[in-house]
C-alpha atoms as a PDB file:
ATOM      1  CA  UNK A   1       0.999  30.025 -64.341  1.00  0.00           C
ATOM      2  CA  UNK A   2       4.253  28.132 -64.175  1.00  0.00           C
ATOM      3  CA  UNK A   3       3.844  27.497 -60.502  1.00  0.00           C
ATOM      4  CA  UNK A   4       0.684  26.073 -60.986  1.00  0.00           C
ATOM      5  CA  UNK A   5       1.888  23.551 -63.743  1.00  0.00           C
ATOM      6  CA  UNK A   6       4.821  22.574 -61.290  1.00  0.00           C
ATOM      7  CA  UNK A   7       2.429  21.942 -59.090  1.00  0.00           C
ATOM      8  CA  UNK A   8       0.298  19.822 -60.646  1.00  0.00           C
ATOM      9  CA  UNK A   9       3.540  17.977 -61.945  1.00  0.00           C
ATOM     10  CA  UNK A  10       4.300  17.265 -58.280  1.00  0.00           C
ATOM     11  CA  UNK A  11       0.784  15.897 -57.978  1.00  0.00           C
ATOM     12  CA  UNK A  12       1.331  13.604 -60.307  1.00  0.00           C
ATOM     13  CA  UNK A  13       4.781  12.661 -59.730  1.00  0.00           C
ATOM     14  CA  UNK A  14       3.315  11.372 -56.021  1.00  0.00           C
ATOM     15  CA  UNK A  15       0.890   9.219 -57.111  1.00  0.00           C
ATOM     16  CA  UNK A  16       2.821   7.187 -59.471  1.00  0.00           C
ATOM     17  CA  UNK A  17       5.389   6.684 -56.763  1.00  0.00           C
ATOM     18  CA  UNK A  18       2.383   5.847 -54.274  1.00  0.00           C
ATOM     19  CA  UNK A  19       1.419   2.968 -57.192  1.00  0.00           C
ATOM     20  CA  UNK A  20      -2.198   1.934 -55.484  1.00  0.00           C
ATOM     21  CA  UNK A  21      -2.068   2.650 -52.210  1.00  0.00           C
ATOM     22  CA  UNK A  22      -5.485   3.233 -50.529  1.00  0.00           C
ATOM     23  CA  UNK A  23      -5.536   5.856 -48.071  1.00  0.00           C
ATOM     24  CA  UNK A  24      -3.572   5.350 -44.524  1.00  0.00           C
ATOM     25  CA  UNK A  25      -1.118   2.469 -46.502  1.00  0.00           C
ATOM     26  CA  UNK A  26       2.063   2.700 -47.625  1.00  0.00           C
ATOM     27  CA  UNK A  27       3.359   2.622 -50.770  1.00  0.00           C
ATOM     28  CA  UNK A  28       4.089  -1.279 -51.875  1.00  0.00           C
ATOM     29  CA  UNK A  29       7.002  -1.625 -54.028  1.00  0.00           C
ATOM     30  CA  UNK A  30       7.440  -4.314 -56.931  1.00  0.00           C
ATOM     31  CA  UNK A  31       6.103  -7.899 -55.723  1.00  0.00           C
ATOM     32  CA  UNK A  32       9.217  -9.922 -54.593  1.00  0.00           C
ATOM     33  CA  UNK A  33       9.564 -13.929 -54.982  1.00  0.00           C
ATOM     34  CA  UNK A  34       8.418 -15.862 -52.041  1.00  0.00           C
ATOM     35  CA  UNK A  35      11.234 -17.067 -50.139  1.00  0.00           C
ATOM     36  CA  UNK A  36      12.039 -20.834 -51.475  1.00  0.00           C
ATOM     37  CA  UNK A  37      11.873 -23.387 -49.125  1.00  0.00           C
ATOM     38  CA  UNK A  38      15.230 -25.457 -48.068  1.00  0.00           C
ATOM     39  CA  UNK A  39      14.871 -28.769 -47.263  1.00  0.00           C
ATOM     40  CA  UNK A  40      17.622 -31.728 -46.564  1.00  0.00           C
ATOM     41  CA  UNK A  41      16.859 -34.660 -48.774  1.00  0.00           C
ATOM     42  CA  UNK A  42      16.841 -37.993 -46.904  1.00  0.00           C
ATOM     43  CA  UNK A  43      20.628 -39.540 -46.762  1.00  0.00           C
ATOM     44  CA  UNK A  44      21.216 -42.069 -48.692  1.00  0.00           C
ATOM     45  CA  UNK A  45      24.546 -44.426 -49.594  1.00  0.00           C
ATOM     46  CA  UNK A  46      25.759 -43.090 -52.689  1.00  0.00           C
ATOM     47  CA  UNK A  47      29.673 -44.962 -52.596  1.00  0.00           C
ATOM     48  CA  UNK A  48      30.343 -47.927 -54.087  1.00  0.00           C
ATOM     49  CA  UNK A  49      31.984 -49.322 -50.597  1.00  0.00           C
ATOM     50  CA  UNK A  50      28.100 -49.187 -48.963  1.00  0.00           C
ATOM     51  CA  UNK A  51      27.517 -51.786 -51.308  1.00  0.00           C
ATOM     52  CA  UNK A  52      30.411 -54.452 -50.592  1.00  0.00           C
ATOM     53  CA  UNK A  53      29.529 -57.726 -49.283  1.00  0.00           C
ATOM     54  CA  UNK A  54      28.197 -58.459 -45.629  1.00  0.00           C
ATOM     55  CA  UNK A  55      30.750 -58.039 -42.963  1.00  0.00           C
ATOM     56  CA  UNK A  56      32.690 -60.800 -41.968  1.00  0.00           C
ATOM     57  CA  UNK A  57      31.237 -62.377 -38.676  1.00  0.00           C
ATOM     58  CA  UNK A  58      34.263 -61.333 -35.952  1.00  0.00           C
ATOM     59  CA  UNK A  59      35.261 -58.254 -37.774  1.00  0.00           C
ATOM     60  CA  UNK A  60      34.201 -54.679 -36.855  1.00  0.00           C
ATOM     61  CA  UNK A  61      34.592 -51.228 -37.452  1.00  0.00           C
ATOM     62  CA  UNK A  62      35.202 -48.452 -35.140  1.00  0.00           C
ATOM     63  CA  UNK A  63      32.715 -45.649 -34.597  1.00  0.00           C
ATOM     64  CA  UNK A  64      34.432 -41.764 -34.075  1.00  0.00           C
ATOM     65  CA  UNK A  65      34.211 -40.320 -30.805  1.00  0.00           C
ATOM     66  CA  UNK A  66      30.591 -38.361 -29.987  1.00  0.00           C
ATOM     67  CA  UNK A  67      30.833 -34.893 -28.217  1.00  0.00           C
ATOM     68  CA  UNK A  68      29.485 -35.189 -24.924  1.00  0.00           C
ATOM     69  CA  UNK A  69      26.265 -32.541 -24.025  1.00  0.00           C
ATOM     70  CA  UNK A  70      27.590 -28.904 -23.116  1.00  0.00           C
ATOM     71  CA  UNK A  71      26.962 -28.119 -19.470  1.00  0.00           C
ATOM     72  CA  UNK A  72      25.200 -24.249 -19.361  1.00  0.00           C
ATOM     73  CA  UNK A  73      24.540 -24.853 -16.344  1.00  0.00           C
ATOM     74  CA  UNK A  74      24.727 -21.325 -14.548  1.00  0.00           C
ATOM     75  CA  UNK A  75      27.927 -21.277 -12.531  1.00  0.00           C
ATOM     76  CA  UNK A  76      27.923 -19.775  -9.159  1.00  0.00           C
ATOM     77  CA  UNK A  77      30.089 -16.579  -8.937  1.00  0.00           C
ATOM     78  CA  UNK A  78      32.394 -17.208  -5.983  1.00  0.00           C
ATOM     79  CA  UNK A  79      33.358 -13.616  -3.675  1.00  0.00           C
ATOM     80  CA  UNK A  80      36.513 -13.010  -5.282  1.00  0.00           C
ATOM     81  CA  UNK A  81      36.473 -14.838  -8.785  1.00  0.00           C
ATOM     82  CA  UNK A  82      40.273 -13.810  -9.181  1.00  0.00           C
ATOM     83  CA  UNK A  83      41.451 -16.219  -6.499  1.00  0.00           C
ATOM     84  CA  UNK A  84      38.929 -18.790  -6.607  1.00  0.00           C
ATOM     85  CA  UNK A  85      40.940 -21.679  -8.414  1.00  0.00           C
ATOM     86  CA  UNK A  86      37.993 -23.742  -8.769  1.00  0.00           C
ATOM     87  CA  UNK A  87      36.177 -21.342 -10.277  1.00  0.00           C
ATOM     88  CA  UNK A  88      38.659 -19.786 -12.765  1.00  0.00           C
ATOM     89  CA  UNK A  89      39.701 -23.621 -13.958  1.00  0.00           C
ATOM     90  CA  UNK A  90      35.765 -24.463 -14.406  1.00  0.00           C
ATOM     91  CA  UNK A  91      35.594 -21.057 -16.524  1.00  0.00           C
ATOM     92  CA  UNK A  92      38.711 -21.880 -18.543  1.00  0.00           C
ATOM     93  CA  UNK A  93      37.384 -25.746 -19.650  1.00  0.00           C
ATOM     94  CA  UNK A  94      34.312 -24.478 -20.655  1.00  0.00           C
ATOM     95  CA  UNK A  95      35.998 -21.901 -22.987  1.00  0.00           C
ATOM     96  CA  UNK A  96      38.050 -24.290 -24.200  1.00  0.00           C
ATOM     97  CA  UNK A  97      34.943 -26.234 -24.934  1.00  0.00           C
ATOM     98  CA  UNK A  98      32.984 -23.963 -26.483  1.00  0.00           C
ATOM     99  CA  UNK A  99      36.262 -22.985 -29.335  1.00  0.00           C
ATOM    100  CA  UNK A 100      35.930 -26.672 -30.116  1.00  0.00           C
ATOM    101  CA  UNK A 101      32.239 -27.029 -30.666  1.00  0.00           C
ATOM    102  CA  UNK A 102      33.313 -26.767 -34.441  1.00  0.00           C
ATOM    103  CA  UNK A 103      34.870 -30.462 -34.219  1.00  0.00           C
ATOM    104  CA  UNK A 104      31.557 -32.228 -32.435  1.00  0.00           C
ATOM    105  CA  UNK A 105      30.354 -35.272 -34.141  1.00  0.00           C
ATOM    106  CA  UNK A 106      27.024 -36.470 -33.492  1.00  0.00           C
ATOM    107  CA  UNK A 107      25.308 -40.257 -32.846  1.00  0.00           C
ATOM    108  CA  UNK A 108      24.847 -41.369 -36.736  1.00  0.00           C
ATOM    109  CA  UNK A 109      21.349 -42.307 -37.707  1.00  0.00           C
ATOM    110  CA  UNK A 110      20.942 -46.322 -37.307  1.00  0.00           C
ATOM    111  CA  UNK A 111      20.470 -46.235 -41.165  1.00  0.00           C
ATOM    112  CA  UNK A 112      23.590 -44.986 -42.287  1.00  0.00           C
ATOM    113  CA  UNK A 113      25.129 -46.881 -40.074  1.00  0.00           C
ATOM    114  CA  UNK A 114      26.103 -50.489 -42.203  1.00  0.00           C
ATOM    115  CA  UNK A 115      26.633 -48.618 -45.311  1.00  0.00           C
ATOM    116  CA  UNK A 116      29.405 -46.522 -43.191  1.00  0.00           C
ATOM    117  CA  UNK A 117      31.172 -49.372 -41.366  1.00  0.00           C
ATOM    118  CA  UNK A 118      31.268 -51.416 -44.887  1.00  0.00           C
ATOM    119  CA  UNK A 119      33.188 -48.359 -46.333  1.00  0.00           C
ATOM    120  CA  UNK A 120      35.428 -48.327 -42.997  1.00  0.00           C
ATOM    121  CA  UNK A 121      36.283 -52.238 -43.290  1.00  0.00           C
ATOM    122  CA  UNK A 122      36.765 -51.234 -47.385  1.00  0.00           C
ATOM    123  CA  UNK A 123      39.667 -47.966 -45.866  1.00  0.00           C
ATOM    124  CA  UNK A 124      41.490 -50.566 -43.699  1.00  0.00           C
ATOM    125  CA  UNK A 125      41.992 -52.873 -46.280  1.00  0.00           C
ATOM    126  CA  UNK A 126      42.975 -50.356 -48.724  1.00  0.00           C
ATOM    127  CA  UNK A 127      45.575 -48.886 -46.210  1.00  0.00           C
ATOM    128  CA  UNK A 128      46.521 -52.157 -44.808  1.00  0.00           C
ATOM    129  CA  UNK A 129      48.725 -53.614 -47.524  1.00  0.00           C
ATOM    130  CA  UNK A 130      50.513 -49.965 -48.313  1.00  0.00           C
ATOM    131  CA  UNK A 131      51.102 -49.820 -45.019  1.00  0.00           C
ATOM    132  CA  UNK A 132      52.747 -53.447 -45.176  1.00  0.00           C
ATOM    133  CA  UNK A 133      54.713 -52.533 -48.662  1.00  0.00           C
ATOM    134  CA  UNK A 134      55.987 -49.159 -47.018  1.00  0.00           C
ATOM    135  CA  UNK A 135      53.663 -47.427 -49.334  1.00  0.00           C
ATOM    136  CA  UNK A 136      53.150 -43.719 -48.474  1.00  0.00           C
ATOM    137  CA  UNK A 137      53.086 -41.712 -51.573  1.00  0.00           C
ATOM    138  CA  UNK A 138      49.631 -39.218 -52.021  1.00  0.00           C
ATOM    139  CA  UNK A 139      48.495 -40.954 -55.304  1.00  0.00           C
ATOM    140  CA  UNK A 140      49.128 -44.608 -53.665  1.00  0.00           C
ATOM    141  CA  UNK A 141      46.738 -43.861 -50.902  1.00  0.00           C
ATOM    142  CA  UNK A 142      44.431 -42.263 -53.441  1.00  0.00           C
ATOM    143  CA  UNK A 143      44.486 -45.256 -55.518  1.00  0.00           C
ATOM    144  CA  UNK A 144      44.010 -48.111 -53.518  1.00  0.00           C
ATOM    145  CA  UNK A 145      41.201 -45.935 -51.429  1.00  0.00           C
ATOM    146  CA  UNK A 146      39.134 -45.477 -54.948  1.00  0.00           C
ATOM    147  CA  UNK A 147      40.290 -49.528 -56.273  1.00  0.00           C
ATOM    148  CA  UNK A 148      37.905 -50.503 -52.628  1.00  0.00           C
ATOM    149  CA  UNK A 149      35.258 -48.282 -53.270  1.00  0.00           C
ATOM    150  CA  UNK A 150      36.071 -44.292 -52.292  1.00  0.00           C
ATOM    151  CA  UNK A 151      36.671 -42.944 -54.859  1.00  0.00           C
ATOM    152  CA  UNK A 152      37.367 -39.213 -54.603  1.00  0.00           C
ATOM    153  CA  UNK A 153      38.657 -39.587 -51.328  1.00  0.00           C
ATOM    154  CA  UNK A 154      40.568 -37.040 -49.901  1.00  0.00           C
ATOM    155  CA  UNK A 155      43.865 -37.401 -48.946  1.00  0.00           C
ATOM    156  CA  UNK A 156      45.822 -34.583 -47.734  1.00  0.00           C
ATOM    157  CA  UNK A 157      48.603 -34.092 -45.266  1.00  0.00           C
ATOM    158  CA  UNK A 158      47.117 -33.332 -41.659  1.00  0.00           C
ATOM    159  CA  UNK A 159      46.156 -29.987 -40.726  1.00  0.00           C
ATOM    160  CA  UNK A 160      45.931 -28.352 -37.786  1.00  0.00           C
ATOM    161  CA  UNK A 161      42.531 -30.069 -36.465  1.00  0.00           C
ATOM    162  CA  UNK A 162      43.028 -33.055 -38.395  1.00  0.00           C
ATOM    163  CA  UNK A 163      43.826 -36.463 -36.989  1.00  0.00           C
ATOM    164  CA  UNK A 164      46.693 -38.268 -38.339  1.00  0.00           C
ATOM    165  CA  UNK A 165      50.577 -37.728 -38.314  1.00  0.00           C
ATOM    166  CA  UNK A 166      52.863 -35.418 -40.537  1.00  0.00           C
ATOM    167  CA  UNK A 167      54.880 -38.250 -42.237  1.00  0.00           C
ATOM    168  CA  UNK A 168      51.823 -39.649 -43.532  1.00  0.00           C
ATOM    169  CA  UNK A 169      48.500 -38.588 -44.633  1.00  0.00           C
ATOM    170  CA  UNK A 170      44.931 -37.737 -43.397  1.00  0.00           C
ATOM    171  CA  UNK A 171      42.050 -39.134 -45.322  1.00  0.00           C
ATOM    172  CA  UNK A 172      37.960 -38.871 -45.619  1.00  0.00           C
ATOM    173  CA  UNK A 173      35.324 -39.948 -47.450  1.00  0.00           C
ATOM    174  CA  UNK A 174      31.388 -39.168 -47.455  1.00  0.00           C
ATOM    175  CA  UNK A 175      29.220 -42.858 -48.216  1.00  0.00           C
ATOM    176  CA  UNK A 176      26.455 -39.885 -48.693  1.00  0.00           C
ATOM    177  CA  UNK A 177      25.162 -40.717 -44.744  1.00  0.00           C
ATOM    178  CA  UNK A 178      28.589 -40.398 -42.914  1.00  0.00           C
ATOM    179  CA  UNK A 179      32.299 -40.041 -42.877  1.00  0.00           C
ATOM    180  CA  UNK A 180      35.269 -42.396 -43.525  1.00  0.00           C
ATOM    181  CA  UNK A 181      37.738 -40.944 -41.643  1.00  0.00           C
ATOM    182  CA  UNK A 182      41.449 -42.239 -40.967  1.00  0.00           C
ATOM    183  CA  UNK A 183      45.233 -41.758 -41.407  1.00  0.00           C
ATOM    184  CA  UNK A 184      47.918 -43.389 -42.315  1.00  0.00           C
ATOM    185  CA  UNK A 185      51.822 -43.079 -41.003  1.00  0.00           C
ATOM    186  CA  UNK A 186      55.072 -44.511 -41.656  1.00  0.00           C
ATOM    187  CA  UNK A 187      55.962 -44.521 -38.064  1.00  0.00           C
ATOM    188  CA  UNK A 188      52.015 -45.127 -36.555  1.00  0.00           C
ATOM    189  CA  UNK A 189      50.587 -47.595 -39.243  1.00  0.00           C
ATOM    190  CA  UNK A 190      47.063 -46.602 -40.011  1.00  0.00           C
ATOM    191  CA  UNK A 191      43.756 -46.290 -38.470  1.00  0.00           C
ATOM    192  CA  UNK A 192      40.006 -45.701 -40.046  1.00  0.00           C
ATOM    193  CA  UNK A 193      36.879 -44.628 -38.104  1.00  0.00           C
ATOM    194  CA  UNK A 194      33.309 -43.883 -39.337  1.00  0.00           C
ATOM    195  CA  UNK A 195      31.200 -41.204 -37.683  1.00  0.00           C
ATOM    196  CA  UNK A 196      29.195 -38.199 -38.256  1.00  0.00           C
ATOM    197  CA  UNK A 197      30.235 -34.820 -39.873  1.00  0.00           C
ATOM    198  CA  UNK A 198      31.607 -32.598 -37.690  1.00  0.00           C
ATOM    199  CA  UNK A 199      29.215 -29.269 -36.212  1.00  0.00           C
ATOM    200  CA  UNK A 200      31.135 -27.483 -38.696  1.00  0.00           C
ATOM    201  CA  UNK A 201      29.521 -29.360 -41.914  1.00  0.00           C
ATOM    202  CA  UNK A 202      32.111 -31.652 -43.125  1.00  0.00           C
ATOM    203  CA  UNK A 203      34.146 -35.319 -42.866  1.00  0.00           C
ATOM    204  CA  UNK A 204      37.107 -32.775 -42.470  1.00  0.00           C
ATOM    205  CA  UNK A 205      37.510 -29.292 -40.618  1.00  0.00           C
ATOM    206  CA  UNK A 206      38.705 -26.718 -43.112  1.00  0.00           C
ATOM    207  CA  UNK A 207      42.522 -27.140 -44.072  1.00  0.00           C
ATOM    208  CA  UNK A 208      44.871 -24.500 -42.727  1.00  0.00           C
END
């Protein structure tokens, strides 16, 4: 008697974990939420900078290097790869390459493209009168960035992938469509670009 009731126990235990299963399917387990959908909004100039006055006929910014297309192009295997110079040399750039694909920066979108040199113009004249006054101090920089239009800027000393120079500072700034990017040094001056993020997904590689 008491093997029967385990058995029909058994029975029953089954079908509640087969839920409503027809024959030949498997069980289904408790419905899951469909997978949301990610999109990228469409950029657009968020910093007060994008919104400065016409540039000055004469006066320009300059635009960040690009990364050049990889070349996968297969590479013949010479007889004896261990001597072959050529070969070994051509192997060793394009490892080198490929550990820097983090830093590429891409052609900007023709739209972002006056909002981002306003802001650049706006860097270099923030920068250019510290520079003149032998100003080099962390909140300075930070100060006269935000007074022309980036705020939040940041302003760090350079790490290992940054540009810039250790007696002075690195700085970057998002116009919501592209980077402000630049340095400033007691001994080099200053310089400001505009560009792209970098592969990576920001103005900045990571800090160290």
């Amino acid at each position: 008697m008491n093997d029967r009731r385990f058995a029909v126990l058994g029975a029953a235990a089954l079908l509640l974990l087969a839920g409503c299963a027809g024959p030949g399917e498997r069980p289904q387990g408790p419905p899951t939420e469909p997978a949301a959908a990610i999109t990228t909004p469409p950029g657009k100039d968020t910093l007060p900078c994008t919104r400065a006055a016409a540039v000055k006929p004469g006066r320009s910014a300059t635009a960040a290097a690009t990364a050049e297309p990889a070349d996968d192009s297969p590479l013949p295997r010479p007889s004896d790869e261990y001597r072959d110079e050529a070969y070994r040399g051509e192997m060793m750039q394009r490892q080198m390459r490929a550990n820097r694909m983090f830093l590429d920066r891409h052609e900007l979108p023709k739209s972002a493209v006056p909002g981002a040199v306003r802001c650049a113009l706006a860097a270099e004249d923030a920068l250019k009168p510290l520079a003149e006054t032998r100003k080099f101090d962390q909140a300075a920089v930070t100060r006269a960035l935000a007074a022309h239009g980036l705020p939040h800027a940041t302003v760090r000393k350079p790490a290992t992938h940054d540009v810039g120079y250790g007696d002075g500072f690195t700085i970057a700034a998002w116009t919501g469509q592209a980077c402000v990017l630049g340095w400033i040094s007691r001994a080099n001056g200053y310089q400001v670009e505009y560009g792209s993020q970098t592969a990576d997904g920001g103005c900045l590689p990571a800090a160290d």
